[in-house]
Protein backbone atom coordinates (compact mmCIF):
# COMPACT_ATOMS: atom_id res chain seq x y z
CA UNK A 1 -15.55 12.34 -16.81
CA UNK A 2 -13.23 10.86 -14.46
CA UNK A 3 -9.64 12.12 -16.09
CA UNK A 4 -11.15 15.51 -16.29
CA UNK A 5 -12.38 15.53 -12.79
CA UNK A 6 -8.81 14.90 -12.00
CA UNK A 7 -7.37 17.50 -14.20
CA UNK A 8 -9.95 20.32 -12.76
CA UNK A 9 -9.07 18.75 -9.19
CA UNK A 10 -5.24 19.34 -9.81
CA UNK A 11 -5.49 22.98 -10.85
CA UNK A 12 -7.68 23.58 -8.80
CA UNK A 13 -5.35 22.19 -5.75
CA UNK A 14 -2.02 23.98 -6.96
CA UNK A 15 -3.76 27.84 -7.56
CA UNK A 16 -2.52 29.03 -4.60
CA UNK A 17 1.24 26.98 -5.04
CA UNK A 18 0.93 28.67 -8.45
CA UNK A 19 0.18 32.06 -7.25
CA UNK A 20 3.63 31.89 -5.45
CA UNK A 21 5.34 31.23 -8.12
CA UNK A 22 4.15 33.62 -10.50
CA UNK A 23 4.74 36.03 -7.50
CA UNK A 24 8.33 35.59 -7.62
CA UNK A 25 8.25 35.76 -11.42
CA UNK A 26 6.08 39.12 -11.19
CA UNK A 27 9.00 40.83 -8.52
CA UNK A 28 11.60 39.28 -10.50
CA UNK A 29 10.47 41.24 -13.81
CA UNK A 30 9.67 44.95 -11.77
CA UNK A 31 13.32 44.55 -10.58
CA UNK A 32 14.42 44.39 -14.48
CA UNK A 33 11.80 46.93 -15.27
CA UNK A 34 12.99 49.32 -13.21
CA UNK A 35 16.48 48.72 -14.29
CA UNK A 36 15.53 48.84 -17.63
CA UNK A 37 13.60 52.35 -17.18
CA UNK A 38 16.40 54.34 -15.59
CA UNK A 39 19.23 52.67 -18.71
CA UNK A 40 17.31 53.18 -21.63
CA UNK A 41 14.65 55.68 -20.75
CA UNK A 42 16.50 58.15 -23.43
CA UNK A 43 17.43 54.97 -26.35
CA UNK A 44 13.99 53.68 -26.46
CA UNK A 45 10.19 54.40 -26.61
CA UNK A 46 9.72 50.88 -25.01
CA UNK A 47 11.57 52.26 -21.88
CA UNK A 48 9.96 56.02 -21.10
CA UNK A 49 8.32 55.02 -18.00
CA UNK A 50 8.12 52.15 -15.23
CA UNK A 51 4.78 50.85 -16.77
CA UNK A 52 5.48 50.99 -20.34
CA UNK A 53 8.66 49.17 -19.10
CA UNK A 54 6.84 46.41 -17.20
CA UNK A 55 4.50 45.68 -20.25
CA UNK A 56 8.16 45.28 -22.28
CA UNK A 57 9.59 43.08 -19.89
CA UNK A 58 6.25 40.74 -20.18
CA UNK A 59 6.18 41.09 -23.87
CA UNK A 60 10.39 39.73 -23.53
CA UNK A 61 9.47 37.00 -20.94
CA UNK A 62 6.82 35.80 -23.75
CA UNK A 63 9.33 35.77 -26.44
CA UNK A 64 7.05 38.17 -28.97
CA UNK A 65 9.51 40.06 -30.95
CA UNK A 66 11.66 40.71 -28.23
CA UNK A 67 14.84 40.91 -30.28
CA UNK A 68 14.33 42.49 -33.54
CA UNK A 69 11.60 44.96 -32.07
CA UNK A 70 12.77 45.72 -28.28
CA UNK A 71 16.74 45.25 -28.25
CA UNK A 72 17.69 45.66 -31.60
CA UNK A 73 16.10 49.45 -32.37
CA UNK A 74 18.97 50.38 -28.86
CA UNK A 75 21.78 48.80 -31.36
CA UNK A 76 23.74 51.41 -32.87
CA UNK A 77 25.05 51.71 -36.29
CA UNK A 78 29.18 51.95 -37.76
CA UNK A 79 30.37 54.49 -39.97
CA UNK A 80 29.27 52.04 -42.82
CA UNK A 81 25.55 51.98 -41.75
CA UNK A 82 26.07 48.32 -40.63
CA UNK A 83 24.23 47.55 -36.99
CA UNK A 84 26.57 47.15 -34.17
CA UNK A 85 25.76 45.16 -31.04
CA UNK A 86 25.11 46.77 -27.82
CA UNK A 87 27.10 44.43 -25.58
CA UNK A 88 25.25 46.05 -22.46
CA UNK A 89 21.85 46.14 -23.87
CA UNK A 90 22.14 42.17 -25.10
CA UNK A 91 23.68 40.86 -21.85
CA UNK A 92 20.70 42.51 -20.57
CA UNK A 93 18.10 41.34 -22.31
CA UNK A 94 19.89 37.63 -22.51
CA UNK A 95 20.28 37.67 -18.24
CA UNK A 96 16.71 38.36 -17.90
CA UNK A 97 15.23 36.29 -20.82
CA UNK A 98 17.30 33.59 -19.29
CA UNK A 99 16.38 33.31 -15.54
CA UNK A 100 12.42 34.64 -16.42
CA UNK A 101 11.61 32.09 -18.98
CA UNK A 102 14.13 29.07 -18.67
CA UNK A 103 13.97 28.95 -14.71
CA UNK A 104 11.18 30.41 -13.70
CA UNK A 105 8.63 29.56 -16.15
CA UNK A 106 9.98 25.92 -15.39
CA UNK A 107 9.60 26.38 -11.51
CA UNK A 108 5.69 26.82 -12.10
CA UNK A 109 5.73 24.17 -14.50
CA UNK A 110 7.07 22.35 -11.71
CA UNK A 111 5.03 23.68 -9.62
CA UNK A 112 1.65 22.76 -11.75
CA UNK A 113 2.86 18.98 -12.19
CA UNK A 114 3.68 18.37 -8.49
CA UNK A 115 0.61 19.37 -7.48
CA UNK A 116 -1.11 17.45 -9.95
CA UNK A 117 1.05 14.37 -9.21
CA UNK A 118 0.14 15.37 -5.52
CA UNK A 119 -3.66 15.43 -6.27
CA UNK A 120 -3.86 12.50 -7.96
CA UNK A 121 -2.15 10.23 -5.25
CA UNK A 122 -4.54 11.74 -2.65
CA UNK A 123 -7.09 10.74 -5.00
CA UNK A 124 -5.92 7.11 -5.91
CA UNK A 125 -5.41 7.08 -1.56
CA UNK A 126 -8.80 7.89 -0.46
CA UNK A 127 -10.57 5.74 -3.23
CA UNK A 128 -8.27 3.05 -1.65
CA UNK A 129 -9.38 3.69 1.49
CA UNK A 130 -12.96 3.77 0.79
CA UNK A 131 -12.38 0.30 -0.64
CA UNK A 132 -10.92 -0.68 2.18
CA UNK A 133 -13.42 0.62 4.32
CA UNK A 134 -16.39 -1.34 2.02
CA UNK A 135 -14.51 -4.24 2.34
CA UNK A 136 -13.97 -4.21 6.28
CA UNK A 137 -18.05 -3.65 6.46
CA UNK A 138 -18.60 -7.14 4.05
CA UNK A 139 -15.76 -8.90 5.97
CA UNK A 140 -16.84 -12.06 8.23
CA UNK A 141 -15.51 -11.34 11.78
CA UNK A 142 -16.00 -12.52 15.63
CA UNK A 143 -16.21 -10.61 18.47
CA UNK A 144 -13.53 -11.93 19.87
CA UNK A 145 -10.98 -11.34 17.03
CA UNK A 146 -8.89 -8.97 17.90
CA UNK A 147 -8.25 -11.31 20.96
CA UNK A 148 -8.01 -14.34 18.96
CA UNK A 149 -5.88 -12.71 15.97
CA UNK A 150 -3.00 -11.89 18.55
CA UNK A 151 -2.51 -16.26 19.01
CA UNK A 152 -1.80 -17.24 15.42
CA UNK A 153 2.23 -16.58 15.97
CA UNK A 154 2.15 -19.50 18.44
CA UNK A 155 5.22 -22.08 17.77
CA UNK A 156 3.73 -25.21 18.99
CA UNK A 157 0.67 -26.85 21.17
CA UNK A 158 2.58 -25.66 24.00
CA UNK A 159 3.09 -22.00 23.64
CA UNK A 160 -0.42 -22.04 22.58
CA UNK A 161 -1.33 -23.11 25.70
CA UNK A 162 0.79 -20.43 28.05
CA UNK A 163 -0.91 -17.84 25.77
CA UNK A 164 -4.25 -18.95 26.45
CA UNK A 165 -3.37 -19.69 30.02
CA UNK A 166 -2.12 -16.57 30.39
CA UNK A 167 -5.42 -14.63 29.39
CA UNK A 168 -7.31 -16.73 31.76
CA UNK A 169 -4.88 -15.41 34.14
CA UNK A 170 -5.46 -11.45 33.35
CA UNK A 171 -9.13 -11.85 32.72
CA UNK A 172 -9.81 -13.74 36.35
CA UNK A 173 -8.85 -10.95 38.50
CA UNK A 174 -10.01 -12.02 41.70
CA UNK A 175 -7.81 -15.78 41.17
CA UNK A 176 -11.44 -17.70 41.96
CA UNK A 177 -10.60 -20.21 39.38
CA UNK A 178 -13.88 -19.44 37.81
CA UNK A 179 -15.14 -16.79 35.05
CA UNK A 180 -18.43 -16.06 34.30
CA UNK A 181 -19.91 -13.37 32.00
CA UNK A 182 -19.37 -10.10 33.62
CA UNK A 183 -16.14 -10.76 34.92
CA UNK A 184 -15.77 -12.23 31.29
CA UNK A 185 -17.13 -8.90 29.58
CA UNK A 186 -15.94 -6.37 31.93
CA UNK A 187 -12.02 -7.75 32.02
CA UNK A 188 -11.88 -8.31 28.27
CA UNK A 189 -11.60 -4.60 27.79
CA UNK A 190 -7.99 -4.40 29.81
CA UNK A 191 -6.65 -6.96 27.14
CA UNK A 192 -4.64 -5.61 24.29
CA UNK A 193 -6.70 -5.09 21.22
CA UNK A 194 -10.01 -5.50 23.68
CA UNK A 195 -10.65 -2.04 24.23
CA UNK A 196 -13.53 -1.73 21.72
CA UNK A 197 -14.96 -5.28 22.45
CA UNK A 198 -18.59 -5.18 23.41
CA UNK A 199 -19.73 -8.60 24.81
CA UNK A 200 -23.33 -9.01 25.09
CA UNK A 201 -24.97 -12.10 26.65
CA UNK A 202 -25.88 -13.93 22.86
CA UNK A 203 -22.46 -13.32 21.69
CA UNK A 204 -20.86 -14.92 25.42
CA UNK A 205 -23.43 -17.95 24.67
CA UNK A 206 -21.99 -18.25 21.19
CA UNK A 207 -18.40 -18.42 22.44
CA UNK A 208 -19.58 -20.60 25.03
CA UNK A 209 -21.53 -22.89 22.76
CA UNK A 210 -24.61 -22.00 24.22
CA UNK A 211 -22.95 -23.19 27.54
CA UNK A 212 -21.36 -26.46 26.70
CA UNK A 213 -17.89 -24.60 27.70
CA UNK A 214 -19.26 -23.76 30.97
CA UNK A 215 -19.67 -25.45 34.13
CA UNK A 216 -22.95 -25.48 36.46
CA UNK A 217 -22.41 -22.46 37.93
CA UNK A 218 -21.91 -20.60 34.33
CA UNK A 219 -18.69 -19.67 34.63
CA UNK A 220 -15.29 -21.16 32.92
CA UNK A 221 -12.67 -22.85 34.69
CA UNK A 222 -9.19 -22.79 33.08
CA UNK A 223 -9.61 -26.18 30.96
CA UNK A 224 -13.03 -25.00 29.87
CA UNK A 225 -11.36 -21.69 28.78
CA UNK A 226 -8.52 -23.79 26.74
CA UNK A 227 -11.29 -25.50 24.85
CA UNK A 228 -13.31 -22.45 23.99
CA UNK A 229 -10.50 -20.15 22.45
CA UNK A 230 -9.17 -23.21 20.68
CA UNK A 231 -12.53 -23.29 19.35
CA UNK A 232 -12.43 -19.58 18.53
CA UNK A 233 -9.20 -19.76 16.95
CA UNK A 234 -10.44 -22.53 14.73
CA UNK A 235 -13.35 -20.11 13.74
CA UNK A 236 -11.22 -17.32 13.15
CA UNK A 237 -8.92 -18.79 10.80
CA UNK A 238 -12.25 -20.12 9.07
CA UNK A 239 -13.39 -17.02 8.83
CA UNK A 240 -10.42 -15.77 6.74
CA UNK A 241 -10.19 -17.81 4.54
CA UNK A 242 -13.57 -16.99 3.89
CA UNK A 243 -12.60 -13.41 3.39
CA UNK A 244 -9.40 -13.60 1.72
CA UNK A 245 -11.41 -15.98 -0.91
CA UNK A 246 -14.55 -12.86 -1.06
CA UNK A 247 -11.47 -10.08 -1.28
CA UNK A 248 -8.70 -12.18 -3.53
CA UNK A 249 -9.05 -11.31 -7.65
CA UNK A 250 -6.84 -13.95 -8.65
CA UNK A 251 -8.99 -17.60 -9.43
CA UNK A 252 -5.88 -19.14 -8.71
CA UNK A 253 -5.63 -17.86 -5.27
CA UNK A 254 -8.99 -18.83 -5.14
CA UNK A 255 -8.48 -22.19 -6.17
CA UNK A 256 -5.92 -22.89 -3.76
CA UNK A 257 -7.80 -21.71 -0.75
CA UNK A 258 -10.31 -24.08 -1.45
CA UNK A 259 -8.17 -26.64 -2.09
CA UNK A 260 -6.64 -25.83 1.42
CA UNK A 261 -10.18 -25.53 3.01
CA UNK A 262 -10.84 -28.68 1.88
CA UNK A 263 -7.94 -30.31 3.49
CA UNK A 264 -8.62 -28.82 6.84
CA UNK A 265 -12.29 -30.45 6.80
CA UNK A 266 -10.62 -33.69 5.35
CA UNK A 267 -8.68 -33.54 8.27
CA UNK A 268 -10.82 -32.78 10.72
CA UNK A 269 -13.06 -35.58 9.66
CA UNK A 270 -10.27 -38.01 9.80
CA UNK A 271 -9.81 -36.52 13.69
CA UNK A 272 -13.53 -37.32 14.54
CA UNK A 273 -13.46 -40.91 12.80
CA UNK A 274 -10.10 -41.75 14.80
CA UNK A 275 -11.38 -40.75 18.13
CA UNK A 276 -14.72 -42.18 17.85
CA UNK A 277 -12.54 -45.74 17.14
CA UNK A 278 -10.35 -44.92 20.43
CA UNK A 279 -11.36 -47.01 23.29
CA UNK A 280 -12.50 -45.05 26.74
CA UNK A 281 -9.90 -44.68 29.16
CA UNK A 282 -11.27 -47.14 31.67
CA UNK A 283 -11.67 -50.07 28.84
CA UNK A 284 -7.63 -49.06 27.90
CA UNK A 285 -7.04 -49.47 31.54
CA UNK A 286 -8.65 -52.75 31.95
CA UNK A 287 -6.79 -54.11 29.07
CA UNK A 288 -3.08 -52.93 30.38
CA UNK A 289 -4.56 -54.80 33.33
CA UNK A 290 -5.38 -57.84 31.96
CA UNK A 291 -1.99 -58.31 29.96
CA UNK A 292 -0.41 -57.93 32.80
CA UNK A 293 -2.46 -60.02 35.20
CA UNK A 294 -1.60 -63.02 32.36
CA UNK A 295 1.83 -62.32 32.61
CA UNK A 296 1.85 -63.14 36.14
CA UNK A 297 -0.72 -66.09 36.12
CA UNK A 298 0.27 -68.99 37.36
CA UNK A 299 -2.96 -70.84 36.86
CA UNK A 300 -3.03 -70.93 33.33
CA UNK A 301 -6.50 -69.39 33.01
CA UNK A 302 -7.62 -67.47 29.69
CA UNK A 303 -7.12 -63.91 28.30
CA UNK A 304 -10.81 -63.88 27.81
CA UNK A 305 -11.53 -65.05 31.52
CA UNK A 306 -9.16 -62.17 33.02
CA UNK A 307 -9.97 -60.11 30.80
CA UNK A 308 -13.66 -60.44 32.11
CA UNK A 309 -12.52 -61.06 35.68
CA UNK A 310 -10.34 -57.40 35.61
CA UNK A 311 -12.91 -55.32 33.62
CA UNK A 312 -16.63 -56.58 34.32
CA UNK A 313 -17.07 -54.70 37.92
CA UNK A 314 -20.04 -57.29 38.57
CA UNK A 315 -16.91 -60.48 38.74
């Protein structure tokens, strides 16, 4: 019953649109029925009185035997018995039959389908919304999104970084170089996009890794704070893919999400393998050392004994 829930809807929305213009239709036809009563009063039993002229008028506007019953009994006759046209009584008849029923029989026609098109919309809008409003409650999200969503236009590893910086900077208020949670949950709100954020201590110690972002005294120092919303962001683009994939009705779409989400973790796993192959810093240093010390030996010893010599603290 859904297209006749829609129909009922729409007349039921344009009854008072409707009544307007059947108001103007209704003052349109007294004027003529008054007109009509004080012309042909004296030519016509349709005309004796104002009433018995309004229910003419009506019976005209619907087209039922207007002419050869209503105008042409006021058409006179020539000396041959032939009927003669009235020129004043047709240009009457044709004036109003023209404006009541071409123009304003089409105005509430016009009326009747704008108000259905009108209905309809609203309809199609708020069953739109209501999806969109189921889909917001099954959508994957972080508490810190509406933070994080306002860094995916950064340019480069750079700009990311001034952003990012630059919260640190608005969210440690009293410059101690440190931010722990309720300096954390109290300044979030002043951010743009933070004012509904509610940060409760299991949601700071999932941001925080359960602490692994923080230093001893709990709080975040500016690198700590680098790591953790590059972290975030990292989660929050996650995150949508996961929803556009839940939300998206095209397979292929879906297909080539995946196929995307599978890239990142390829690529993340490549990340881990090359770093875990990277030397430490100090073994890199001890290297550059030992090249250089064998540049400058004159004693021809080994690579392998400077090597040792430069690097092995205990030589």
């Amino acid at each position: 019953f859904g297209d006749l829930n829609k129909i009922v809807t729409a007349v039921g929305d344009s009854i008072f649109p409707l009544l307007n213009a059947f108001f103007i239709l209704f003052m349109f036809t007294i004027v003529f029925a008054i007109i009509a009563t004080h012309l042909f009063r004296q030519r016509s039993e349709y005309f004796v009185d104002f009433s018995s002229s309004l229910f003419t008028m009506f019976q005209v506007v619907s087209g039922d035997s207007w002419a050869s019953a209503v105008s042409r009994s006021m058409f006179g006759t020539d000396e041959y018995g032939a009927e003669q046209v009235d020129t004043g009584v047709a240009f009457f008849f044709i004036v109003y039959l023209f404006v009541a029923s071409t123009v304003l029989m089409n105005v509430v026609i016009a009326v009747l389908l704008d108000e259905f098109i009108t209905s309809v919309t609203n309809t199609k809008v708020e069953a739109d919304r209501m999806l969109v409003y189921e889909n917001l409650k099954k959508k994957i999200t972080g508490i810190l999104d509406p933070i994080t969503s306002a860094l995916t236009s950064f340019d480069d590893e750079a700009d990311l970084v001034y952003r990012i910086d630059e919260i640190y900077t608005r969210l440690d208020t009293d410059c101690s170089g440190g931010l722990d949670f309720e300096e954390f949950r109290s300044n979030i709100k002043a951010l743009p996009g933070g004012e509904n954020i509610r940060v409760t201590k299991d949601d700071f110690a999932v941001i925080t890794d359960n602490g692994n972002f923080l230093g001893p005294t709990g709080e975040f120092n500016q690198l700590q704070f680098r790591s953790m919303m590059k972290g975030e962001l990292e989660r929050f683009s996650r995150r949508e893919l996961a929803n556009v994939i839940a939300f998206s009705d095209s397979d292929e779409f879906k297909s080539t999400v995946v196929m995307l989400k599978l890239l990142q973790g390829a690529v993340i796993s490549e990340v881990h393998k090359t770093q875990s192959t990277i030397l430490p810093n100090n073994q890199t240093a001890c290297l550059q050392s030992a090249f250089a010390a064998a540049r400058d030996d004159d004693r021809g010893s080994s690579h392998g004994d400077l090597f040792a010599t430069v690097c092995d603290p205990h030589r």
